[in-house]
Structure formats: structure tokens, C-alpha cells
Protein backbone atom coordinates (compact mmCIF):
# COMPACT_ATOMS: atom_id res chain seq x y z
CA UNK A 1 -30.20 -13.87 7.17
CA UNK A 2 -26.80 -12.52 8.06
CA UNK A 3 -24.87 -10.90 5.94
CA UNK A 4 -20.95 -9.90 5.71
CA UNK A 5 -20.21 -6.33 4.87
CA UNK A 6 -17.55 -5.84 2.26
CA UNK A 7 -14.52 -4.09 4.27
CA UNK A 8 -13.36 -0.89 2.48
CA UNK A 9 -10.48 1.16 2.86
CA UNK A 10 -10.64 5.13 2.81
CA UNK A 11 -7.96 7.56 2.93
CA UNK A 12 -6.32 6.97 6.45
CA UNK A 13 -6.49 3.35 5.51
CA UNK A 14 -4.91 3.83 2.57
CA UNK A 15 -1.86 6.48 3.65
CA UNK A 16 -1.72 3.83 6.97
CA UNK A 17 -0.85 0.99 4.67
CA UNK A 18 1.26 2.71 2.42
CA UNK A 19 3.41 4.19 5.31
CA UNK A 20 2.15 7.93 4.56
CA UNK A 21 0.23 10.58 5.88
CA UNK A 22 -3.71 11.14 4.50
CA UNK A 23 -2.34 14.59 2.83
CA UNK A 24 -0.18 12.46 0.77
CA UNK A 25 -3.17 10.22 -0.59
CA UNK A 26 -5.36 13.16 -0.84
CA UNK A 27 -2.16 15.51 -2.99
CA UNK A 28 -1.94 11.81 -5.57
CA UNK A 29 -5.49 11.82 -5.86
CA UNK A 30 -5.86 15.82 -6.77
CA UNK A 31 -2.66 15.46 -9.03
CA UNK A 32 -3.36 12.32 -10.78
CA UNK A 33 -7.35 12.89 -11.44
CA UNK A 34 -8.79 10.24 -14.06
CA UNK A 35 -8.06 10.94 -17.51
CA UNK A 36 -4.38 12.02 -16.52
CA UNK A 37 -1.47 10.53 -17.65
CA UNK A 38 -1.19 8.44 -14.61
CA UNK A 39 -4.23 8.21 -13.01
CA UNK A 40 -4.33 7.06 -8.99
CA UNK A 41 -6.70 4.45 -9.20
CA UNK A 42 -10.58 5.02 -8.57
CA UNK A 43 -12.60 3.96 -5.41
CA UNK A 44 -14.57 1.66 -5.48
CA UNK A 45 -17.14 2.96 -3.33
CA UNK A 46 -18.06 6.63 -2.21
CA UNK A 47 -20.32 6.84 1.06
CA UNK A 48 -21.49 10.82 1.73
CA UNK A 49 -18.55 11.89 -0.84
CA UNK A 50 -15.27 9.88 1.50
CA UNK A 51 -13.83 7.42 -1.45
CA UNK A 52 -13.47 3.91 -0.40
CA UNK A 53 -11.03 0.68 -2.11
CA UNK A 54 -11.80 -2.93 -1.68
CA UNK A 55 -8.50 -3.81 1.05
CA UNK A 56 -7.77 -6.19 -2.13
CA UNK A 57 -6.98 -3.56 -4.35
CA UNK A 58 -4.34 -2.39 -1.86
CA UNK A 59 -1.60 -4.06 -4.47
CA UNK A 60 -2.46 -2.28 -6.98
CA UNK A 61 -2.20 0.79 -5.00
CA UNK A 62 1.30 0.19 -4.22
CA UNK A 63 2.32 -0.69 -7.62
CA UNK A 64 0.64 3.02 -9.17
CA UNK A 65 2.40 4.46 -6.20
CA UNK A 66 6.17 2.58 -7.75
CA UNK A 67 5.49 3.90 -10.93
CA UNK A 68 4.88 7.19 -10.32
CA UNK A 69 6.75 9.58 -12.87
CA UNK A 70 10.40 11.05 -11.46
CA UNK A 71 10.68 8.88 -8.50
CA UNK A 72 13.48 7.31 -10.21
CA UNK A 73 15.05 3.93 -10.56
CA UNK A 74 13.48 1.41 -7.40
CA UNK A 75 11.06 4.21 -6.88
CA UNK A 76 12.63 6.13 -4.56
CA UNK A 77 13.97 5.82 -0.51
CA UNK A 78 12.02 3.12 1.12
CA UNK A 79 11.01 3.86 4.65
CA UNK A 80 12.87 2.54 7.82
CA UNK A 81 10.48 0.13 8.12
CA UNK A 82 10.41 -0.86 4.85
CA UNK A 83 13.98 -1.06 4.31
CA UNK A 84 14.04 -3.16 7.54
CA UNK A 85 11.57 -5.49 5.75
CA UNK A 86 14.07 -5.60 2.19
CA UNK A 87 16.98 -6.58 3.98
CA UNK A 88 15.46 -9.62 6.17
CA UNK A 89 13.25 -10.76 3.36
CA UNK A 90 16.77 -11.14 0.75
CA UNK A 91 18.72 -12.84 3.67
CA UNK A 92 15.51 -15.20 3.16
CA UNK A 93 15.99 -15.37 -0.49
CA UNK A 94 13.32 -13.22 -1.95
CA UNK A 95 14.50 -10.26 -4.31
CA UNK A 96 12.95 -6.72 -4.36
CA UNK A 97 10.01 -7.46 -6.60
CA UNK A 98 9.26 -10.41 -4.59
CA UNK A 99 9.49 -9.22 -1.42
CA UNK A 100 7.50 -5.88 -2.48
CA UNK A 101 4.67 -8.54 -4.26
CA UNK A 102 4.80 -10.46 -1.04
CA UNK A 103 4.03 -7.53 1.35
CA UNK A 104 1.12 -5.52 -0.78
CA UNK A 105 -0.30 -9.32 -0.24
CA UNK A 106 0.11 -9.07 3.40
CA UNK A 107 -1.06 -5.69 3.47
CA UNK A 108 -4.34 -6.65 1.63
CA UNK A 109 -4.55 -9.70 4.14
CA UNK A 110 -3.78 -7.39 6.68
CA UNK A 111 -5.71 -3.88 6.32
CA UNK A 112 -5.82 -2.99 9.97
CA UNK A 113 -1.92 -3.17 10.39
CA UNK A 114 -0.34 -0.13 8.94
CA UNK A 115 3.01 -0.84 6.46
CA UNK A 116 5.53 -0.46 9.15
CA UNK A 117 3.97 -2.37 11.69
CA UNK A 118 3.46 -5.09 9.01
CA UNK A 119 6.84 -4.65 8.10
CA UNK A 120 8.11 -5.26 11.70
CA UNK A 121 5.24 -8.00 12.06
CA UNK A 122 7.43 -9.50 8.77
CA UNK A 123 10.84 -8.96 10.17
CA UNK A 124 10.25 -10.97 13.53
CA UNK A 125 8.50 -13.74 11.85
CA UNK A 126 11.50 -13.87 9.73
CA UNK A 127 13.76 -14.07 12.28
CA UNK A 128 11.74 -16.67 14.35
């Protein structure tokens, strides 16, 4: 019998998607342990101690990461890429929220690409 195995996302995957480097996944999950005032959400998995997330929870990742404490109103200056992404996504009549809902979807869809080739990916499909 063949079996799929569940696809997980560690640290690289994680900072890859998000557009940051591993030290910055690794600093949110040291500063916001469980039981803080805004804990980073848990793995789901941990294989010889490396933390793993289901590549669906990759939304909900992004949204802990937009409400983090002091990063101020729109959480803060998007990327290149990302602001790249805003700006052809509202000439095609999504706002912000939308457009941020619509590409943590992609970005679970899409684990392997990181956030600003998704973004890019986005962009010329937008165009086209």
C-alpha cells in the first residue's frame, strides 16, 4: 500500500515563505516562547529536535507575524517584492487584507516557492 507523506515546513521553509532569513524565525520563536503574550505558533511536528508546520498553517504564520506588538499600523515596510505584489493586486481590485489573505493561500499552495518569487509569480500572472 502506498502511502503520501504529509509535507512539513521547518525553519528555512518558513523564513523562505515569509521573505526572511532562518535567524529571523529562530529570534520570533526564542522571543515569543508559548505561554508569552504573543506566542509564535507551535510545530506541528519535531523530527530529532528541527520543528516542523503543516505548509497549511503557513496563513496563520503570516497573520502572528502582522500582529506582532510595535510593528505599527499595516505592520510595518513590506518587502520589494511584496510591495510589487500590493500594487498589481489593487489595480486588480483586491484591497490589502485581500490581497495579503490571497497570497498566505498561495503560499500554502505553493511551499516550495519562496514569498518573493511567489510574489513575482503573482505579478506576471496579473499582468498576463
Amino acid at each position: 500500500m502506498f502511502s503520501m507523506a504529509e509535507r512539513y515546513l521547518g525553519i528555512i521553509g518558513v523564513a523562505e515563505a515569509l521573505g526572511v532569513s532562518r535567524h529571523a524565525v529562530h529570534k520570533w520563536r526564542t522571543r515569543h516562547p508559548d505561554g508569552s503574550d504573543h506566542p509564535f505558533p507551535g510545530p506541528d511536528v519535531e523530527v530529532d529536535g528541527a520543528p516542523g508546520w503543516r505548509a497549511d498553517r503557513l496563513g496563520e504564520i503570516v497573520r502572528w507575524r502582522e500582529s506582532l506588538p510595535g510593528r505599527g499600523a499595516g505592520g510595518g515596510r513590506p518587502s520589494l517584492a511584496r510591495q510589487e505584489y500590493f500594487k498589481a493586486a489593487m489595480a486588480r481590485g483586491l484591497d490589502r487584507d485581500e490581497a495579503t489573505r490571497a497570497l498566505a493561500s498561495f503560499a500554502a499552495e505553493f511551499p516550495q516557492m519562496s514569498e518573493p518569487e511567489l510574489c513575482s509569480w503573482l505579478v506576471e500572472k496579473f499582468r498576463g
